[in-house]
Protein backbone atom coordinates (compact mmCIF):
# COMPACT_ATOMS: atom_id res chain seq x y z
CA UNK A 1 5.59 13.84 -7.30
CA UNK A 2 5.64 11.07 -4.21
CA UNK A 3 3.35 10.99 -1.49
CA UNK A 4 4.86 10.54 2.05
CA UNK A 5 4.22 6.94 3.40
CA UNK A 6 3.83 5.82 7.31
CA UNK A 7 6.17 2.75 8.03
CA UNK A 8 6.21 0.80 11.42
CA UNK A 9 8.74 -1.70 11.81
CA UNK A 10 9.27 -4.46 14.23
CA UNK A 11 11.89 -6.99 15.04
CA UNK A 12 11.38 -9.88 17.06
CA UNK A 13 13.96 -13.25 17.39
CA UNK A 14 15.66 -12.39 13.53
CA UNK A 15 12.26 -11.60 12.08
CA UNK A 16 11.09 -8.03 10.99
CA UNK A 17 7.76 -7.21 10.15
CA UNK A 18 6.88 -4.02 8.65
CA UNK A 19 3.60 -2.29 8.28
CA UNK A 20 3.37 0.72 5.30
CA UNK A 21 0.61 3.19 4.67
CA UNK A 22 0.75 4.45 1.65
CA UNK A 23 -1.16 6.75 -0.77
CA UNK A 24 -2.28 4.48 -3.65
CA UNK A 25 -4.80 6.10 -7.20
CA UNK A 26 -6.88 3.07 -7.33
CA UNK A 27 -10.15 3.36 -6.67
CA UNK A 28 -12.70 0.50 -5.25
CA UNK A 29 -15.75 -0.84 -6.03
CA UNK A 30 -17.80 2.45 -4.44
CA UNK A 31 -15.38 5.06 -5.95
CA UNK A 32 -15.06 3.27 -9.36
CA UNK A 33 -19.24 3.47 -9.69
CA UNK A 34 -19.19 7.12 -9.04
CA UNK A 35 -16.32 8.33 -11.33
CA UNK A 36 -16.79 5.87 -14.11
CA UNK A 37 -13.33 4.14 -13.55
CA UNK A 38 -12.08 0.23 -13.63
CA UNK A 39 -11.96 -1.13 -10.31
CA UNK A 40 -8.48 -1.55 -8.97
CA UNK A 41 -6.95 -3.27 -6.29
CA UNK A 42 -3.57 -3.19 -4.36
CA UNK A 43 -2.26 -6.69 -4.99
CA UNK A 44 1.30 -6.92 -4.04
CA UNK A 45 4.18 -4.72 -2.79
CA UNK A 46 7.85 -5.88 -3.01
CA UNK A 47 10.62 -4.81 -0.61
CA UNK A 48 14.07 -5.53 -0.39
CA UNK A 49 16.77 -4.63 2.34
CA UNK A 50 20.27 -4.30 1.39
């Protein structure tokens, strides 16, 4: 079951940045306290083109 996700993208002189919102089940420090979970942290996404 995947949750949409809100991509920008911009190119400027050969370089594209992209920006991606995206729907993610960790929980931080405050929600991890109330629902007796780990902590958990986003710590890196991989794209590739092509």
């Amino acid at each position: 079951m995947a949750k949409k996700m809100k991509i920008k993208a911009k190119e400027k002189d050969g370089v594209v940045k992209v920006k991606a919102m995206f729907i993610s089940i960790m929980a931080d420090k405050e929600e991890a306290i109330k629902k007796n979970v780990e902590v958990a942290y986003i710590a890196h996404v991989l794209a590739k083109a092509n």
